[in-house]
C-alpha atoms as a PDB file:
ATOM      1  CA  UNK A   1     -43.317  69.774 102.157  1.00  0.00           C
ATOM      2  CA  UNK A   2     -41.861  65.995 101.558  1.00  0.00           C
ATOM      3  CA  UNK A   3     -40.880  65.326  98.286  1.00  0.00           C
ATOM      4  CA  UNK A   4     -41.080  61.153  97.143  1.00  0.00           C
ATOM      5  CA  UNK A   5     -38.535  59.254  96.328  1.00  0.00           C
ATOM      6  CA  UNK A   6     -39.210  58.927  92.969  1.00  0.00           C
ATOM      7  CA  UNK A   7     -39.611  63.122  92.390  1.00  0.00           C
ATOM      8  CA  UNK A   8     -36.413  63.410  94.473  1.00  0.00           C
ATOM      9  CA  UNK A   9     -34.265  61.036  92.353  1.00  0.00           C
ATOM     10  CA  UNK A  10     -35.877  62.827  88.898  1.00  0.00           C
ATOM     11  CA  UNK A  11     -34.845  66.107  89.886  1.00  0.00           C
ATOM     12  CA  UNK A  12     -31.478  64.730  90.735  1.00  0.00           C
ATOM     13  CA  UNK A  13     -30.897  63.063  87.357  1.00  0.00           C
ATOM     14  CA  UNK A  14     -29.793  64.917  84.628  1.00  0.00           C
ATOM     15  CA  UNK A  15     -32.531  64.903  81.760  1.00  0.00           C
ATOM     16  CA  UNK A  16     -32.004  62.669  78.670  1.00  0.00           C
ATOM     17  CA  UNK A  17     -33.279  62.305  75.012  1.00  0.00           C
ATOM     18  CA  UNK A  18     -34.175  59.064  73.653  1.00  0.00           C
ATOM     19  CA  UNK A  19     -35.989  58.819  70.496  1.00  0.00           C
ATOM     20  CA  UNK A  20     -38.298  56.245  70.140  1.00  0.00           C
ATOM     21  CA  UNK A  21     -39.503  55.353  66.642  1.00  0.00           C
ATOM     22  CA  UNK A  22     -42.032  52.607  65.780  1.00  0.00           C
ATOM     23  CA  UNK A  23     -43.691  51.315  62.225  1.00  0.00           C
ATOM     24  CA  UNK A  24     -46.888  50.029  62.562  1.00  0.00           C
ATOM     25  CA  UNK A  25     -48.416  47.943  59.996  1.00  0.00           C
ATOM     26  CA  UNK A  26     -52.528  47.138  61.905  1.00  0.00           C
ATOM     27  CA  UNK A  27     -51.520  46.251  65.007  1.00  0.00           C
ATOM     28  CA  UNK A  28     -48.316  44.830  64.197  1.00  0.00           C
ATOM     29  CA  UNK A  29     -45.001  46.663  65.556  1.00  0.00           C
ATOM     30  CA  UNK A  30     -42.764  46.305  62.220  1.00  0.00           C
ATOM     31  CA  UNK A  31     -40.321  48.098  63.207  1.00  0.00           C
ATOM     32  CA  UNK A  32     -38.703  49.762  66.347  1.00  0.00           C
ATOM     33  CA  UNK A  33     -36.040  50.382  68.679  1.00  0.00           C
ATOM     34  CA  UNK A  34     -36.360  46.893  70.581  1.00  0.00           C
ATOM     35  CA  UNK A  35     -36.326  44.945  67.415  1.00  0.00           C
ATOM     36  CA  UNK A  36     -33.705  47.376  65.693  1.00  0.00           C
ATOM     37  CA  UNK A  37     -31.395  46.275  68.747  1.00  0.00           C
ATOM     38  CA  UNK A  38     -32.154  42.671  68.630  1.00  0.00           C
ATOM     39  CA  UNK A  39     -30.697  42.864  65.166  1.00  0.00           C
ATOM     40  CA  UNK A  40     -27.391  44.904  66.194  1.00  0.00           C
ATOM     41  CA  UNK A  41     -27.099  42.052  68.658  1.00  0.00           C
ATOM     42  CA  UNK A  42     -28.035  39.335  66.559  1.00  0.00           C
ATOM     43  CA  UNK A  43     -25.491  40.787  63.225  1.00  0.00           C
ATOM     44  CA  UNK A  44     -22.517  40.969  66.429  1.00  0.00           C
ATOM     45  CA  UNK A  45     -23.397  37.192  68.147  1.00  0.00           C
ATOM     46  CA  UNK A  46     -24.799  34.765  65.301  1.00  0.00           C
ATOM     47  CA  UNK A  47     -27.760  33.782  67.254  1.00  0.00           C
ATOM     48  CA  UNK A  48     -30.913  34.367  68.407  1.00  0.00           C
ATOM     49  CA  UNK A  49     -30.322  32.944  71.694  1.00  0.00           C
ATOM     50  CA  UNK A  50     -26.678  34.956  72.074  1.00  0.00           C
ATOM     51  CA  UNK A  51     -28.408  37.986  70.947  1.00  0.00           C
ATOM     52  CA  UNK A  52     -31.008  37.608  73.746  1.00  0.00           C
ATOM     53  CA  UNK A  53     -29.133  37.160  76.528  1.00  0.00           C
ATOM     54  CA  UNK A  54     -26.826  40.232  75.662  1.00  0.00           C
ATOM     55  CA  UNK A  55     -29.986  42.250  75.820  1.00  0.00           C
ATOM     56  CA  UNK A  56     -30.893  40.535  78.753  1.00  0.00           C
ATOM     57  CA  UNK A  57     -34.077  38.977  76.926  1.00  0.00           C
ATOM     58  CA  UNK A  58     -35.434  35.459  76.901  1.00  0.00           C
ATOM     59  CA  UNK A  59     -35.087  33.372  73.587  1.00  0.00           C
ATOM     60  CA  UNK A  60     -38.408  33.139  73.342  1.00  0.00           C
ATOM     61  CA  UNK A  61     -39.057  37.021  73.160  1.00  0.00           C
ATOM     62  CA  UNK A  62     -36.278  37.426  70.863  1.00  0.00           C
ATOM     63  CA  UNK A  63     -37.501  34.566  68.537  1.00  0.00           C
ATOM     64  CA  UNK A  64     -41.391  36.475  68.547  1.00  0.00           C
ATOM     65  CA  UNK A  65     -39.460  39.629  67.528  1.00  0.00           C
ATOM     66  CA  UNK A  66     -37.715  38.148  64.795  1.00  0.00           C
ATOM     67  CA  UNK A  67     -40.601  36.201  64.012  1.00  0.00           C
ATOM     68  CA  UNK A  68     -43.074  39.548  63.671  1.00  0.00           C
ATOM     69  CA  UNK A  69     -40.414  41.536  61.918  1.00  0.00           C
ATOM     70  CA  UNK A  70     -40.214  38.840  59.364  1.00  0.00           C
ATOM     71  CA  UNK A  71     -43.667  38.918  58.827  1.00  0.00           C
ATOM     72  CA  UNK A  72     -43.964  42.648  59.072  1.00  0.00           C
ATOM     73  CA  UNK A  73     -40.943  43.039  56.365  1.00  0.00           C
ATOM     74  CA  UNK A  74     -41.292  41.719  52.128  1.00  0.00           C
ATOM     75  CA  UNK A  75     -38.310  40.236  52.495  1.00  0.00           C
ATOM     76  CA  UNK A  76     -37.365  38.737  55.820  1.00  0.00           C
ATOM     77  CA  UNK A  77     -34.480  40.778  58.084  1.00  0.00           C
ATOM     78  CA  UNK A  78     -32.978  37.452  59.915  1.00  0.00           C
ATOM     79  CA  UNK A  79     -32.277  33.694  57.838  1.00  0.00           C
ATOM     80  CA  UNK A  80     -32.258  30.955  60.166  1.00  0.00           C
ATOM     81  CA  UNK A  81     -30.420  27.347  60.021  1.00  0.00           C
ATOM     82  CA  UNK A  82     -31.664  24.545  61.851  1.00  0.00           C
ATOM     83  CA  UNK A  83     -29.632  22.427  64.402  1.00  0.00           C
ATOM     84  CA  UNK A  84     -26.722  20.035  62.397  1.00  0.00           C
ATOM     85  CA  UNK A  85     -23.121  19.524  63.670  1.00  0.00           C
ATOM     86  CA  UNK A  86     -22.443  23.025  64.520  1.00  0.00           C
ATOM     87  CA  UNK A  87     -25.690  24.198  65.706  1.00  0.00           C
ATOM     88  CA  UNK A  88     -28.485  26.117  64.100  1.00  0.00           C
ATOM     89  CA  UNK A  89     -27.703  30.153  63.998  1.00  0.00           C
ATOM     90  CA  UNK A  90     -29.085  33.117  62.331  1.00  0.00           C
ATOM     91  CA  UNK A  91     -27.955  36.018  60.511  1.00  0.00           C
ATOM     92  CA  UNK A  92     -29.276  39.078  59.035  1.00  0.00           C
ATOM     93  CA  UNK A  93     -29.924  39.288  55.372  1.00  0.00           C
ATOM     94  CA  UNK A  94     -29.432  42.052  53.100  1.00  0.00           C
ATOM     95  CA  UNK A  95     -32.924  43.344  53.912  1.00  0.00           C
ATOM     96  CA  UNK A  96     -31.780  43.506  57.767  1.00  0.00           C
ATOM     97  CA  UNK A  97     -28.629  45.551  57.324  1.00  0.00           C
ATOM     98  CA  UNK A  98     -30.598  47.937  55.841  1.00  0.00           C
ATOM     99  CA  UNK A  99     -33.198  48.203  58.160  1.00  0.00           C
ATOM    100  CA  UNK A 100     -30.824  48.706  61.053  1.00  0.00           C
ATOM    101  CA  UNK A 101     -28.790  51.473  58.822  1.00  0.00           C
ATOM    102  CA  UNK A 102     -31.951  53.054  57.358  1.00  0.00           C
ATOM    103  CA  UNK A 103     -33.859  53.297  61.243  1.00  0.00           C
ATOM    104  CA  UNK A 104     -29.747  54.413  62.262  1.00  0.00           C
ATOM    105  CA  UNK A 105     -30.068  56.761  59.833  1.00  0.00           C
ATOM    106  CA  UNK A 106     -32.924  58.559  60.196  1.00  0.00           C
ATOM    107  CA  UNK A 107     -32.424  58.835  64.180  1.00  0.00           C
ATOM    108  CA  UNK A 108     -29.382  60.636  63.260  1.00  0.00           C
ATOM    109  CA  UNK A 109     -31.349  62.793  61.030  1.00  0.00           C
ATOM    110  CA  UNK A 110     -34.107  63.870  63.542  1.00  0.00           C
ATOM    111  CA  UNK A 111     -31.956  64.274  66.195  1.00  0.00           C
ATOM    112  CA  UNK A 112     -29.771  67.074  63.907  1.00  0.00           C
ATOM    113  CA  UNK A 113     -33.226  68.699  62.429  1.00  0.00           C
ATOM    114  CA  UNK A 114     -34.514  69.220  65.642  1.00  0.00           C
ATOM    115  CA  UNK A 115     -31.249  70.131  67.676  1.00  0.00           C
ATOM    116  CA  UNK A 116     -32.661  73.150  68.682  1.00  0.00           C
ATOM    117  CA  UNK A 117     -35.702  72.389  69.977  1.00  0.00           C
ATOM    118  CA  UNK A 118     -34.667  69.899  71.545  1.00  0.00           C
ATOM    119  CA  UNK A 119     -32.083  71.831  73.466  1.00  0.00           C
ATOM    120  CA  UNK A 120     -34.537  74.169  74.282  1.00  0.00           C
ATOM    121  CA  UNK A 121     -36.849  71.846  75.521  1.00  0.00           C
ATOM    122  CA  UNK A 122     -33.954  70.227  77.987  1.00  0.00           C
ATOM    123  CA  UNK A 123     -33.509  73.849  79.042  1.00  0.00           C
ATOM    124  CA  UNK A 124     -37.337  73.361  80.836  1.00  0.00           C
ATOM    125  CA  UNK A 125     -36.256  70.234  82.516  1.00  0.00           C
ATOM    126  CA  UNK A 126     -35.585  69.918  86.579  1.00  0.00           C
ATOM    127  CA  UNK A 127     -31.781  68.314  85.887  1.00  0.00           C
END
């Protein structure tokens, strides 16, 4: 029996975990992996636009993520300064840090809580 392509290269990869957490506030995405990243770039490069293209991302996605995690947050995660000598930039504020070391955080936590299962539940896969 032929196996596809896409069964054959599952079975040969070796399985792997990856957490996804989101906050929704409505329909609004507050808070998740994609934007939790964008800020690990953005604390690392200075800018929105840097922080994009490390994550291989155009500046206009990056600026809509920033821009609905503002909104999502009481206090915004990323200041921006416009244009001048030296060019605009952003940075994370206070509330941003602690987003990225609270979300940090609890992945660590779920990932030690459920270690078992977890490694059980590799156990089942094809890898």
């Amino acid at each position: 029996m032929p196996t596809s392509k896409k069964a054959g290269k599952a079975a040969a990869s070796k399985p792997e975990l990856k957490l996804r957490m989101r906050i929704s506030l409505g329909e609004l995405v507050g808070v998740g992996p994609g934007k939790v990243a964008l800020l690990e770039a953005l604390a690392e490069t200075g800018s929105i636009t840097a922080a994009a293209k490390s994550l291989d991302m155009s500046y206009r996605r990056a600026w809509l993520l920033v821009d609905e995690l503002n909104r999502a947050l009481r206090q915004p995660a990323v200041s921006s300064a416009v244009g001048g000598q030296r060019g605009g930039g952003s940075q994370l504020t206070d509330t941003g840090r602690e987003v990225i070391a609270l979300y940090r955080s609890i992945e660590a936590q779920a990932l030690k809580a459920c270690q078992a299962d977890i490694r059980k539940l590799m156990k089942l896969m094809a890898g």
